[in-house]
Protein backbone atom coordinates (compact mmCIF):
# COMPACT_ATOMS: atom_id res chain seq x y z
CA UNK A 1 51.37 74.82 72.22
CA UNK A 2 49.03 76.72 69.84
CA UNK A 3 47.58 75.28 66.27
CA UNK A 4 49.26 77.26 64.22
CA UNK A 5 53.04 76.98 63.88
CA UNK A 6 54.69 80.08 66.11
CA UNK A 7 57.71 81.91 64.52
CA UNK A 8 59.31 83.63 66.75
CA UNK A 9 61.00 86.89 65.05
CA UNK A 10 63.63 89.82 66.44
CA UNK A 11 63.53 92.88 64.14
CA UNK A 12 59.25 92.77 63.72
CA UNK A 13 59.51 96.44 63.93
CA UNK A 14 62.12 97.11 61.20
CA UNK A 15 61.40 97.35 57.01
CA UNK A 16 61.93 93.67 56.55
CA UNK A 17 60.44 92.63 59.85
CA UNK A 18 56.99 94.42 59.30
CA UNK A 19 56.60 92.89 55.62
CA UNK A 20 57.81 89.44 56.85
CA UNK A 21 54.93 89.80 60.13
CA UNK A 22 52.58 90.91 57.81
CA UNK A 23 52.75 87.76 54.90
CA UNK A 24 53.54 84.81 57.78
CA UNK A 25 50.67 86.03 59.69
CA UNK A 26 48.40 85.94 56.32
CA UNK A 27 49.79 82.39 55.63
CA UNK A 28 48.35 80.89 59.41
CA UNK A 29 51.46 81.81 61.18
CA UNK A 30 51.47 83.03 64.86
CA UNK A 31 54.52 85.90 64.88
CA UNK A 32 55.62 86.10 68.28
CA UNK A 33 57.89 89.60 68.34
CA UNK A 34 60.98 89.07 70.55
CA UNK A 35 61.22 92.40 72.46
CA UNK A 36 65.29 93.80 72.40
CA UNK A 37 66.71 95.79 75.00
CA UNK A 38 64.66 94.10 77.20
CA UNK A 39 64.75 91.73 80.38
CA UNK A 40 60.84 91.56 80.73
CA UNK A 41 58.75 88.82 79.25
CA UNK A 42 59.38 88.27 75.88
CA UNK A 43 62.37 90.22 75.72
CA UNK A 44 66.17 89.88 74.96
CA UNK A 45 69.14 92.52 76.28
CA UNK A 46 71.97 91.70 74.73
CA UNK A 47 74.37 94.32 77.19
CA UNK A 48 73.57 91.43 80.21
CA UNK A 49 73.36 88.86 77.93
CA UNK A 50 70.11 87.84 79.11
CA UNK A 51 67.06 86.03 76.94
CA UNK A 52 63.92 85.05 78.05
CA UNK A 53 64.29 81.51 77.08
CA UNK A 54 60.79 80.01 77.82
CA UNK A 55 59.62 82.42 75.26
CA UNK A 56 61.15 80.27 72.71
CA UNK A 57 59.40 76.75 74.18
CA UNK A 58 56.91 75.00 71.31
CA UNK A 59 58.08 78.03 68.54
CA UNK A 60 58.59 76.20 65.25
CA UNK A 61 61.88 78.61 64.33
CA UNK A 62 63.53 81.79 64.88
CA UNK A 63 63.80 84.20 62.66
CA UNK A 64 66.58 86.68 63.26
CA UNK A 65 66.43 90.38 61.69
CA UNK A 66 67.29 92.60 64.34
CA UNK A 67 70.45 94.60 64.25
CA UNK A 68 72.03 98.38 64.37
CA UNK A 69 71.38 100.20 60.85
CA UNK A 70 74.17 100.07 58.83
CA UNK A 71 73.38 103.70 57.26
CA UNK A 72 74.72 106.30 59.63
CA UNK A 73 78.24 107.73 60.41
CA UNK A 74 80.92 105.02 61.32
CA UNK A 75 82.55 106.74 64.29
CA UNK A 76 84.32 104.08 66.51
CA UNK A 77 80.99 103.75 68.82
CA UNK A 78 79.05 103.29 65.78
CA UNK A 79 81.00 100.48 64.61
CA UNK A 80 80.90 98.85 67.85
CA UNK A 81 77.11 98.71 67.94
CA UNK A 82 76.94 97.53 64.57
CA UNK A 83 79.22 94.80 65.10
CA UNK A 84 77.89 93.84 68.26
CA UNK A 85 74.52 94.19 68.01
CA UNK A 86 74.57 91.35 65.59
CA UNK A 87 77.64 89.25 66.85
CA UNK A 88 76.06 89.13 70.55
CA UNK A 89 72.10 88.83 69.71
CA UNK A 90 72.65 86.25 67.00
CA UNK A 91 75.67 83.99 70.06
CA UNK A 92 72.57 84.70 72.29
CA UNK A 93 69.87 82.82 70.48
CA UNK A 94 71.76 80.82 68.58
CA UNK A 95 73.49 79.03 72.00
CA UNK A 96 69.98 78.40 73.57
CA UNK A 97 68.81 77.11 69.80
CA UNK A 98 71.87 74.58 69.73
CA UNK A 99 72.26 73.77 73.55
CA UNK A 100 68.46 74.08 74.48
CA UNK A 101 67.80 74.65 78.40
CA UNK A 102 66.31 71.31 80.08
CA UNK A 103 62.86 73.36 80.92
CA UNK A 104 62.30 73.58 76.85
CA UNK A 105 60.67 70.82 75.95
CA UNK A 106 59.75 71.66 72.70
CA UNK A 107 63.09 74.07 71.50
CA UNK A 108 63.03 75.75 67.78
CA UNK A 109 63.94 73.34 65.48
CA UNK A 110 64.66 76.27 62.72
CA UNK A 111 67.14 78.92 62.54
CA UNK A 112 66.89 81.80 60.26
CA UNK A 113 69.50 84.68 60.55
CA UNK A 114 70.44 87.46 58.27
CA UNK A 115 73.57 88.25 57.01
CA UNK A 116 74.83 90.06 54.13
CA UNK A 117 76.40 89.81 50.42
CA UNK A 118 79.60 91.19 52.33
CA UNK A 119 80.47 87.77 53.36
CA UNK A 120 82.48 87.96 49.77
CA UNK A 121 84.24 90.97 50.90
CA UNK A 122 83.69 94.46 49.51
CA UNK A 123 85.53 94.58 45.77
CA UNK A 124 85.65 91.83 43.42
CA UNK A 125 85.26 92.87 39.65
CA UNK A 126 84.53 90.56 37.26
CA UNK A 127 83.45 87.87 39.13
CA UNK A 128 80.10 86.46 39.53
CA UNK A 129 79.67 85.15 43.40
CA UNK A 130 77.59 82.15 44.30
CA UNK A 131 76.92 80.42 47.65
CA UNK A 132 80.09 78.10 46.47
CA UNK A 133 82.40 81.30 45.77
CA UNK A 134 85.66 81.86 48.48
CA UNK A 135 84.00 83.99 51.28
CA UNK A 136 86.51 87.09 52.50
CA UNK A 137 86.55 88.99 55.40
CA UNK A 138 87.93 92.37 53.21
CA UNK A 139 86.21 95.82 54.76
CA UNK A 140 84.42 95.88 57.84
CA UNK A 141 81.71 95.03 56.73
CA UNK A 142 82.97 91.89 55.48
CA UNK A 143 84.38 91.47 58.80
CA UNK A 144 80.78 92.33 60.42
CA UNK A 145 79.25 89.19 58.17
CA UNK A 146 81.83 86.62 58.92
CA UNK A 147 81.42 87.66 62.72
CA UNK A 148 77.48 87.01 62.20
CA UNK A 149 77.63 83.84 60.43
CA UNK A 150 80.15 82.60 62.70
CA UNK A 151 77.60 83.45 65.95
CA UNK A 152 74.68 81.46 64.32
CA UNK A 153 76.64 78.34 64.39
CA UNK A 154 78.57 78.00 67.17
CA UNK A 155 80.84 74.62 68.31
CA UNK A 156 78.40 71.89 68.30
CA UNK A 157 75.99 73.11 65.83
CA UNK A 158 74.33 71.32 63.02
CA UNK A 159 72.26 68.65 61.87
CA UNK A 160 73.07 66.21 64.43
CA UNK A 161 71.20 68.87 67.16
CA UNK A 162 68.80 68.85 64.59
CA UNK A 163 69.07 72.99 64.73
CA UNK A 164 68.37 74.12 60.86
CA UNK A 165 70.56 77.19 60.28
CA UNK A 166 70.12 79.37 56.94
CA UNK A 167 72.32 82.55 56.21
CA UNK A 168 70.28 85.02 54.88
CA UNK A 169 73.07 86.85 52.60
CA UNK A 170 70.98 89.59 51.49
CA UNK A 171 71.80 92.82 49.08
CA UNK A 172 70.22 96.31 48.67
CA UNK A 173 66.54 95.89 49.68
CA UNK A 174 64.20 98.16 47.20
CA UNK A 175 61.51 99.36 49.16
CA UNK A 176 59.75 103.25 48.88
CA UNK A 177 58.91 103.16 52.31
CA UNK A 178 62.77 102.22 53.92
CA UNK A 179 66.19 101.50 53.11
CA UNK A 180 68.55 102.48 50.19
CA UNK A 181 65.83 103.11 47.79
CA UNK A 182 63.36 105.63 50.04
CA UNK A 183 67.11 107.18 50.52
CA UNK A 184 67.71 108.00 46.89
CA UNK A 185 64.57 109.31 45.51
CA UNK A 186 64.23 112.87 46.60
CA UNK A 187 67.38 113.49 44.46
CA UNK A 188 66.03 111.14 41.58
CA UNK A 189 62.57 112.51 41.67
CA UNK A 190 64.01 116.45 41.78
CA UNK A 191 66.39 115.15 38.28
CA UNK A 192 69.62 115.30 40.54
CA UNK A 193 70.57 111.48 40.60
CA UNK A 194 72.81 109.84 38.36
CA UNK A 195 75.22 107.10 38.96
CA UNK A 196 77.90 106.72 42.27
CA UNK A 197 81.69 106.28 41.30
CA UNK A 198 82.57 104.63 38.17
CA UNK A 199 79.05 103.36 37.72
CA UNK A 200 81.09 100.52 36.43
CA UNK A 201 80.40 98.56 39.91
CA UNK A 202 77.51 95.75 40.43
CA UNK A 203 74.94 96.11 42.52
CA UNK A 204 73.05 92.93 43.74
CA UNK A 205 69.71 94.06 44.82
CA UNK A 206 65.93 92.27 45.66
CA UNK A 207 62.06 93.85 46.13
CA UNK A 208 61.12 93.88 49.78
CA UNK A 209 58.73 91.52 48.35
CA UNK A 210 60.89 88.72 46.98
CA UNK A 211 62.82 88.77 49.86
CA UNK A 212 59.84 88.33 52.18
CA UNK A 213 59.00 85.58 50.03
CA UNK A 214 62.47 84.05 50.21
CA UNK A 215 62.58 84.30 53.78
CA UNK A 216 59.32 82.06 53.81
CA UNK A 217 60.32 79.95 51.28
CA UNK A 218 63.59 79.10 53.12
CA UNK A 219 61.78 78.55 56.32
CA UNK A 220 59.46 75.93 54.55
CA UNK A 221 62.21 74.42 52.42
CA UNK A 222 63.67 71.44 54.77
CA UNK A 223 66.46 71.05 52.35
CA UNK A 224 67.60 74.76 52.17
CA UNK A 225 70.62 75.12 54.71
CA UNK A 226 74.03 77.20 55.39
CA UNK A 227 74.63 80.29 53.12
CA UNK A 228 71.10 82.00 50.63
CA UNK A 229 72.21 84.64 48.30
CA UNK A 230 69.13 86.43 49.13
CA UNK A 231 69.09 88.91 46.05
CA UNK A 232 67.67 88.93 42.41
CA UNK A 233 68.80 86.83 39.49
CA UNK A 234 70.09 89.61 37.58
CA UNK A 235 72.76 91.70 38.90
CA UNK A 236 73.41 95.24 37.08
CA UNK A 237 76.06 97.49 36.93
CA UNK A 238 75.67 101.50 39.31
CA UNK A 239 74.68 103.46 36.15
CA UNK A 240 72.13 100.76 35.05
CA UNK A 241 70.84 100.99 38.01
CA UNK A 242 70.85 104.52 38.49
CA UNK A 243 69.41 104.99 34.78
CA UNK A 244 66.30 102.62 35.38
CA UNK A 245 65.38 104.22 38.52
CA UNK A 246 65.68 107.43 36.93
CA UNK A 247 63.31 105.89 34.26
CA UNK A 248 61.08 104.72 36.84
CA UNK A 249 60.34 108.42 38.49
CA UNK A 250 60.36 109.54 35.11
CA UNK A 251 63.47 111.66 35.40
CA UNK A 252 66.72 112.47 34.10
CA UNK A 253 69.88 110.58 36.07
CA UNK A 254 73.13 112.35 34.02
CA UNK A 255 74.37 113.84 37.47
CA UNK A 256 77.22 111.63 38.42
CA UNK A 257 78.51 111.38 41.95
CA UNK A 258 82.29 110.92 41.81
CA UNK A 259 84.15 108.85 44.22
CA UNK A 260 85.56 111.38 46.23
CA UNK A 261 82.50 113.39 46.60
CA UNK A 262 81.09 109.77 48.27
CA UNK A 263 83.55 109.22 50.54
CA UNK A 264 83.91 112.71 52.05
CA UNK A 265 79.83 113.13 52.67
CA UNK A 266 79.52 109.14 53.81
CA UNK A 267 82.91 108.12 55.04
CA UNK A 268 84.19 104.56 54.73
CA UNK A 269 79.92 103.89 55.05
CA UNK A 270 79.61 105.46 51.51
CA UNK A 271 82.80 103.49 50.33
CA UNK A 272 81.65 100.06 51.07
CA UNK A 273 78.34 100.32 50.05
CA UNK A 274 77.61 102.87 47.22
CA UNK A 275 81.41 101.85 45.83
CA UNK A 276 80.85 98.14 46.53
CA UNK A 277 81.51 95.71 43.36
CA UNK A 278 79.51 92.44 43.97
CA UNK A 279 77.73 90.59 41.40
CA UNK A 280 76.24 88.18 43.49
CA UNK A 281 73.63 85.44 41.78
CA UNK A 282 70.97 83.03 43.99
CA UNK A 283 72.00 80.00 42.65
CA UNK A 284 70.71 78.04 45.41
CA UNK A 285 67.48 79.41 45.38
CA UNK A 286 67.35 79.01 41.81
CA UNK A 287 68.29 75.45 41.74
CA UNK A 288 65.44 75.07 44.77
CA UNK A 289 62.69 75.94 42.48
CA UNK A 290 62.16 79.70 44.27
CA UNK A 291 60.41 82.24 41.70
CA UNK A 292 60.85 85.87 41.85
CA UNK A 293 57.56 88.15 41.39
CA UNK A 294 60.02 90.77 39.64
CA UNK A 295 63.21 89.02 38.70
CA UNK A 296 64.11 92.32 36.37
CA UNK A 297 65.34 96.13 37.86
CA UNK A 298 62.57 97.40 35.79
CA UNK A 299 59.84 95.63 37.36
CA UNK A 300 61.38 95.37 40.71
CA UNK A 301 61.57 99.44 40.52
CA UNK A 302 58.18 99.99 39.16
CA UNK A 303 56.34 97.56 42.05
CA UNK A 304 58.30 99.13 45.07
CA UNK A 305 57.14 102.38 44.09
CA UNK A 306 53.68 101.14 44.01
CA UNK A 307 53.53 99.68 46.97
């Protein structure tokens, strides 16, 4: 056992996972990376199903990030590794979290897995989406989240192990240096973006940093539990979105990307995330009293570009 409360954390190397090391170690932390693909100390394979489960002995929670990137071509293989990479890691840890082996005698007491805004499917116009709002299992990536949630809670689960489980549902994740964002600005900084589709459909974003924060803030919060819309407050439409960042690189965005054009370059990938429609609010972090740095596109934009 070590002073300092030990988070143990899959997915250290990845965008979210290096900002998240980086602010719990700053706030008297210890990260403890667990080590995928791996059947050494400290490690976790998920092909064997095998976890080193004495790394997790005296850890104050678990904080689960690791899984297949979403952004690539979704041949039949590629689905499969998406699917399972976070169906099978998040069973793995969460069935040693919720049925702890006798030889831990201090087990996690905190379980922090990411999910997704897909949880609520892949199209609903004109609806704004809350933790409360029906979940639906439309798309596969809708069927991806429901097969994640479902693994971080399995039979058994729940307050009465005294095993804290949060759902991080998370949206498009502004950063320069990863993700969506570092994606679109060679064509927004050359004057060739312009809004996907319709433009008409919402996009539920957060700043790298705000979701860092929420990640932390949800770990210290012993009330927060079950489903976290981890986005912004504010919800805009594609061609707001694709307008402010053009504003933001000082550029032009009147070059529109029709729907076709998407979904012959990207496949069903480009259809269920550049075509999405989910306006998706954090009420529960909200109502918890969590504050965003940059609550607004505009300022959201302008700080992940500086940083």
């Amino acid at each position: 056992m070590t002073s300092r409360p030990r988070i143990v954390l899959t997915g250290a190397t990845g965008l979210v996972g290096r900002a998240l090391s980086k602010a719990l170690t700053a706030k008297g932390y210890e990260v403890a990376p667990l080590r995928s693909r791996t059947q050494g100390p400290g490690g976790m394979d998920v092909a064997s199903g095998w976890l080193d489960t004495s790394f997790l002995e005296g850890a104050h929670a678990v904080i689960h990030l690791a899984g297949e990137p979403i952004a690539q071509r979704w041949t039949t293989s590629a689905k499969e590794r998406i699917l399972s990479s976070r169906e099978k890691s998040t069973s793995l840890l969460a069935v040693d979290l919720v049925f702890p082996a006798p030889e831990l005698r201090y087990p996690p007491k905190v379980f922090l897995s990411m999910s997704g805004i897909n949880r609520y499917g892949i199209h609903r116009p004109g609806e704004t989406l809350t933790e409360s709002s029906a979940v639906s299992d439309e798309g596969f990536l809708g069927q991806v989240s429901a097969a994640w949630e479902k693994a971080a809670t399995p039979e058994g689960a729940g307050s009465e192990r005294g095993i804290r489980t949060v759902h991080l549902r998370t949206g498009m994740v502004l950063a320069a240096s990863g993700g969506a964002l570092k994606a679109m600005l060679p064509a927004f900084k050359a004057g060739l973006g312009g809004r996907v589709g319709s433009g008409r459909q919402m996009v539920s974003w957060i700043r790298l940093g705000d979701l860092v924060s929420m990640i932390i803030w949800a770990l210290e919060s012993p009330w927060v539990e079950g489903p976290l819309n981890a986005v912004a407050p504010h919800p805009v439409s594609q061609a707001d979105f694709a307008r402010a960042l053009g504003r933001a690189v000082h550029r032009p965005a009147v070059i529109p990307a029709p729907a076709w054009a998407v979904k012959l370059l990207f496949g069903q990938m480009g259809a269920e995330t550049l075509l999405a429609d989910l306006a998706v609010e954090p009420h529960k972090a909200a109502e918890g009293g969590f504050r965003w740095s940059t609550p607004d596109l505009p300022a959201a934009l302008g700080a992940a570009l500086r940083e």
